[in-house]
N, C-alpha and C. Protein backbone atom coordinates (compact mmCIF):
# COMPACT_ATOMS: atom_id res chain seq x y z
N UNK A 1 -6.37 -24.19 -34.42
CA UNK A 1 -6.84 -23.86 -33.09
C UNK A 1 -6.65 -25.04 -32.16
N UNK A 2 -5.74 -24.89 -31.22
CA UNK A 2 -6.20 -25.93 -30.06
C UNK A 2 -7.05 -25.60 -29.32
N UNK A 3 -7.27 -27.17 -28.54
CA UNK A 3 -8.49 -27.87 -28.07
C UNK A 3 -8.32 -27.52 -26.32
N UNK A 4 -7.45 -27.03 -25.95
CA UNK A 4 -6.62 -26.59 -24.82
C UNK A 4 -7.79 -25.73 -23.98
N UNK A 5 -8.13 -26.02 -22.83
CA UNK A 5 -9.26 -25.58 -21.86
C UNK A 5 -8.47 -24.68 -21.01
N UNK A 6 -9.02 -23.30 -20.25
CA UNK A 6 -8.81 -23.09 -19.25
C UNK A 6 -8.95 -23.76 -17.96
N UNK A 7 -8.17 -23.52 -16.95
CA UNK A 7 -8.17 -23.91 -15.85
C UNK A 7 -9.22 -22.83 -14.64
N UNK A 8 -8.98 -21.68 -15.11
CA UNK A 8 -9.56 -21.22 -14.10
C UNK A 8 -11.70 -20.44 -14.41
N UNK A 9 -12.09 -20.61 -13.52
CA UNK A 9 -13.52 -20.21 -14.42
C UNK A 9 -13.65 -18.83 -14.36
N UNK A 10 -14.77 -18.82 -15.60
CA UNK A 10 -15.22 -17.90 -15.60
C UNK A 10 -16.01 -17.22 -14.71
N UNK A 11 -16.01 -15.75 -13.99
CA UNK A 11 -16.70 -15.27 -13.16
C UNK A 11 -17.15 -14.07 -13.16
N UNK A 12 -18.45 -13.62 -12.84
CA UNK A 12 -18.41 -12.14 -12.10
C UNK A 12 -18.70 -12.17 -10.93
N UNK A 13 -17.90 -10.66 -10.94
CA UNK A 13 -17.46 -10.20 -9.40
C UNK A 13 -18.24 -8.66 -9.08
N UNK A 14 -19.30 -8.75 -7.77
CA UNK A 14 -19.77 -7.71 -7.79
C UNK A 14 -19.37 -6.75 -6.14
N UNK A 15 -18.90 -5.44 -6.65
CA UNK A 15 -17.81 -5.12 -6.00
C UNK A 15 -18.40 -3.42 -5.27
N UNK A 16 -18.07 -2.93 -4.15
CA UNK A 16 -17.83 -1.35 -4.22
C UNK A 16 -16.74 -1.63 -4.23
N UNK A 17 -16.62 -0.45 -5.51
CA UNK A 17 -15.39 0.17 -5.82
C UNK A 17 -15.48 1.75 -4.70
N UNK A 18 -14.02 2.17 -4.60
CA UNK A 18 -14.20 3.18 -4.16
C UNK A 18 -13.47 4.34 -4.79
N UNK A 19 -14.25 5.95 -4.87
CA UNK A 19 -13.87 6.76 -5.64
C UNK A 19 -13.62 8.09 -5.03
N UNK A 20 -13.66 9.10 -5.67
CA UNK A 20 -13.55 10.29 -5.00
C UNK A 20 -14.36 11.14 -5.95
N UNK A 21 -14.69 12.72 -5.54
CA UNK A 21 -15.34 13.45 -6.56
C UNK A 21 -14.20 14.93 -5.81
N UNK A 22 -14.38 15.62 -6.55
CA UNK A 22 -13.60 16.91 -6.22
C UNK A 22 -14.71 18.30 -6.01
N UNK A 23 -15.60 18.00 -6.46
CA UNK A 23 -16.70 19.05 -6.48
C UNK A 23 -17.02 19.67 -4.75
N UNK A 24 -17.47 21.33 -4.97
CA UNK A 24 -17.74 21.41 -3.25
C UNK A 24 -18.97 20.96 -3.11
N UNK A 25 -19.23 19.98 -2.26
CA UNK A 25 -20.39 19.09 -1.90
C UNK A 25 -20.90 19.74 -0.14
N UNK A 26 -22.17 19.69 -0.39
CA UNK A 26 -22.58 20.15 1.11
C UNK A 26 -22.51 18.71 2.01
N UNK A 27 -22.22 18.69 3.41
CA UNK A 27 -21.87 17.29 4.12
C UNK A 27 -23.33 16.96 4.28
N UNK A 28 -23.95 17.27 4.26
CA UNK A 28 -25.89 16.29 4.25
C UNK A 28 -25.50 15.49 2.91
N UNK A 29 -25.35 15.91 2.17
CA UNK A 29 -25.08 15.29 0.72
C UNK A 29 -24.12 13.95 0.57
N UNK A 30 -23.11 13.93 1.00
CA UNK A 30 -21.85 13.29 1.25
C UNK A 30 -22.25 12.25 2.00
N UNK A 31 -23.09 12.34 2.89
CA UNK A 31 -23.49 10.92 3.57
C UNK A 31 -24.34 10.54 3.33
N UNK A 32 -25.23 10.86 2.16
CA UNK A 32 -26.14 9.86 1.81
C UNK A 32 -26.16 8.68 0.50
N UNK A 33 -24.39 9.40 0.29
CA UNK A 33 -23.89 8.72 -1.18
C UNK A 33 -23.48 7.12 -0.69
N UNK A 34 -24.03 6.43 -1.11
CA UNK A 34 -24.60 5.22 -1.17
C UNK A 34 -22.55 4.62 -1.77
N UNK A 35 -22.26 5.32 -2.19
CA UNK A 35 -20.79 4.58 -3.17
C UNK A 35 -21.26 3.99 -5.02
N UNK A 36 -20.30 3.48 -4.90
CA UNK A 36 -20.45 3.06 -6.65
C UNK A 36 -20.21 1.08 -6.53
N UNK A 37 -21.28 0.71 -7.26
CA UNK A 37 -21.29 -0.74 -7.55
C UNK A 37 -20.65 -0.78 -8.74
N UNK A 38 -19.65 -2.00 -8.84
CA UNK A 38 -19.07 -2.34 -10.45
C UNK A 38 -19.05 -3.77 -10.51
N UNK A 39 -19.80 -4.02 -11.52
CA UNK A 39 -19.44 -5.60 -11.98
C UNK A 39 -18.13 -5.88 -12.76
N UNK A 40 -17.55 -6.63 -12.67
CA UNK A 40 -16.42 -7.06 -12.89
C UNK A 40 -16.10 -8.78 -13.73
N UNK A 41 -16.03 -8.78 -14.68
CA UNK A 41 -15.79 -10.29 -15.38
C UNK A 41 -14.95 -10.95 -15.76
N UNK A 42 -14.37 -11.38 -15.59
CA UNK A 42 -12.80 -12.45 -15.98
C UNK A 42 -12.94 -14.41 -15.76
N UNK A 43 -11.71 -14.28 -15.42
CA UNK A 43 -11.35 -15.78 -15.23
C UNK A 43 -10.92 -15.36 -13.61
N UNK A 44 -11.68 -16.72 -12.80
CA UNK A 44 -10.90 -16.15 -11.24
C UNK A 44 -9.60 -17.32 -11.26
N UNK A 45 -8.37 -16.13 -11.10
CA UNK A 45 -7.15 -17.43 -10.93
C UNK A 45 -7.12 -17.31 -9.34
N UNK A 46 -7.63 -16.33 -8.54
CA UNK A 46 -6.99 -16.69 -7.26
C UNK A 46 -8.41 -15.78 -6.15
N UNK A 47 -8.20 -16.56 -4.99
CA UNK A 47 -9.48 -16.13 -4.05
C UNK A 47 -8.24 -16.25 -2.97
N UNK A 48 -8.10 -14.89 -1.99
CA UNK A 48 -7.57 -15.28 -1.19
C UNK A 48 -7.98 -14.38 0.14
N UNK A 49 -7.49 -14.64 1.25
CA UNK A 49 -8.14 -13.73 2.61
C UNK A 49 -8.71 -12.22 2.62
N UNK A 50 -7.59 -11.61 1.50
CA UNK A 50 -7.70 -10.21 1.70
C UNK A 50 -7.99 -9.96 0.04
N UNK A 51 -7.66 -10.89 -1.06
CA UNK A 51 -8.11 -10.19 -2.54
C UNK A 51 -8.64 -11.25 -3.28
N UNK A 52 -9.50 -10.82 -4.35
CA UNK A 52 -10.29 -11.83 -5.17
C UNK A 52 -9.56 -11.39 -6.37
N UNK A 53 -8.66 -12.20 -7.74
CA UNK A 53 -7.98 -12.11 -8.33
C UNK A 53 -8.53 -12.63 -9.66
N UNK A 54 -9.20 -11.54 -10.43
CA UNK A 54 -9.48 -11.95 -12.00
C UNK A 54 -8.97 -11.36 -12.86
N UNK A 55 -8.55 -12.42 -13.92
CA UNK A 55 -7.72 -11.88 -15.21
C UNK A 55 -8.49 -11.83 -16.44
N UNK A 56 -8.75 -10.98 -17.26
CA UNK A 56 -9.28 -10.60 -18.57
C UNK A 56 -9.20 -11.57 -19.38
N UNK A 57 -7.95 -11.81 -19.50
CA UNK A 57 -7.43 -12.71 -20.49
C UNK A 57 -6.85 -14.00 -20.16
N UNK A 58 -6.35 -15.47 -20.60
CA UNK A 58 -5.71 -16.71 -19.97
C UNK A 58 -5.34 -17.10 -20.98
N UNK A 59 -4.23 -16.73 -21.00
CA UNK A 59 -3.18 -17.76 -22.66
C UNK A 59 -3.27 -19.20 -21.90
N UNK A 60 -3.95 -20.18 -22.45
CA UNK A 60 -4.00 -21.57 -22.16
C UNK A 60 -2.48 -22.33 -22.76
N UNK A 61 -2.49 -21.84 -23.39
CA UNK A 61 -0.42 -22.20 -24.05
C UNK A 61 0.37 -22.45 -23.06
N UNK A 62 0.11 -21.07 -22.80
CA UNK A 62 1.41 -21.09 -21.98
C UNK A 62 1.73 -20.29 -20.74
N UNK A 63 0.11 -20.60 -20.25
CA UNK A 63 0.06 -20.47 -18.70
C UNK A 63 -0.01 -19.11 -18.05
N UNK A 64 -0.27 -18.03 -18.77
CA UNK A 64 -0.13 -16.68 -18.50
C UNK A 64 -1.33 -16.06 -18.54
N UNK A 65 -1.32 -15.05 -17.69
CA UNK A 65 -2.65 -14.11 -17.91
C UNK A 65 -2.49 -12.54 -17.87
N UNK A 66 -3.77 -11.56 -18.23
CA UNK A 66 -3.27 -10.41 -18.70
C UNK A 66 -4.35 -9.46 -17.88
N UNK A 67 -4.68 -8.62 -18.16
CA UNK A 67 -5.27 -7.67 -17.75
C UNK A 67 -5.99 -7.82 -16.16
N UNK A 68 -5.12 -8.01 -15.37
CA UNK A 68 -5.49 -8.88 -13.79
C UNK A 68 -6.18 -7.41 -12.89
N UNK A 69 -7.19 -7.99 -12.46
CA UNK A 69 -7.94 -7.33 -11.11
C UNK A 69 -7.45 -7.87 -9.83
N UNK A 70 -7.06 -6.60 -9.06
CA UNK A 70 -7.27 -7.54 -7.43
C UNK A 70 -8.11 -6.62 -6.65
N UNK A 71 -9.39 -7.19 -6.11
CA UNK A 71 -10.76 -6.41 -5.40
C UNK A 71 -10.25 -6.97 -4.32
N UNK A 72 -10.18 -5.99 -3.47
CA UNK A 72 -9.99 -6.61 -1.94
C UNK A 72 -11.56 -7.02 -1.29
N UNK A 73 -11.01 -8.01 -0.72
CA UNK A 73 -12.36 -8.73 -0.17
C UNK A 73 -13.34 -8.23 0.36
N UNK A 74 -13.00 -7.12 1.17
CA UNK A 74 -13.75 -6.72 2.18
C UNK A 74 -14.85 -5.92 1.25
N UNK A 75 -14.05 -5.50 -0.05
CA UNK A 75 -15.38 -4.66 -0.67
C UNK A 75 -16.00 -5.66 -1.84
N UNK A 76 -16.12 -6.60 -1.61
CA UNK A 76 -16.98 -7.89 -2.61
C UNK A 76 -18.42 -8.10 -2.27
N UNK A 77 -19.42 -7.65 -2.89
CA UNK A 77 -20.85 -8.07 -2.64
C UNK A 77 -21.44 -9.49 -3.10
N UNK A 78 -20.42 -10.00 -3.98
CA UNK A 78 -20.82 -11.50 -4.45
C UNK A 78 -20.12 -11.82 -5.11
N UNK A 79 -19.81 -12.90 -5.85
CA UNK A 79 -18.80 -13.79 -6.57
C UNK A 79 -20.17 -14.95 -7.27
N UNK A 80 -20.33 -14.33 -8.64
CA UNK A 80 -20.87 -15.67 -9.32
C UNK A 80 -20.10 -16.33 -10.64
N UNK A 81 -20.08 -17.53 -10.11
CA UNK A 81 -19.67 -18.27 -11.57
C UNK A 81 -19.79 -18.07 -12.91
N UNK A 82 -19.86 -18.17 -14.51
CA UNK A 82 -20.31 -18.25 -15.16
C UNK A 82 -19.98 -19.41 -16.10
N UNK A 83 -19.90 -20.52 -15.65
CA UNK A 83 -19.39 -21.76 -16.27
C UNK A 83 -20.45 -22.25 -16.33
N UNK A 84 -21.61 -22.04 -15.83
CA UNK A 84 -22.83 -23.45 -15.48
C UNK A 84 -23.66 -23.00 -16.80
């Protein structure tokens, strides 16, 4: 096993996601739907104007990462660390 650290930290990311339903919904109903919260956990490799960028996975080898999220900013309720 190497001794080889990530670079980028660990984080969660708390997000509306946005969805759809197909069901016939009465419109009183439809606007009181609040949306869907999702927590989200990775490594953050990238924070940028418009997306917050976490990857599942970080091959420390050889610099690569795998299963990547991009949450656009505008729907981010928080960003906490989990390194501390």
């Amino acid at each position: 096993m190497g001794k080889k650290k990530t670079k980028h930290t660990p984080t969660l990311v708390i997000w509306n996601d946005a969805y759809s339903e197909d069901d016939w919904t009465d419109e009183s109903e439809v606007e009181k739907d609040q949306g869907v919260i999702v927590h989200s956990a990775g490594f953050l490799i990238k924070k940028t104007k418009t997306h917050i960028i976490l990857a599942l996975n970080h091959d420390v080898t050889n610099e690569k990462v795998s299963c990547t999220i991009y949450i656009p900013t505008k729907m981010v309720k928080k960003i906490i660390p989990l390194d501390k």
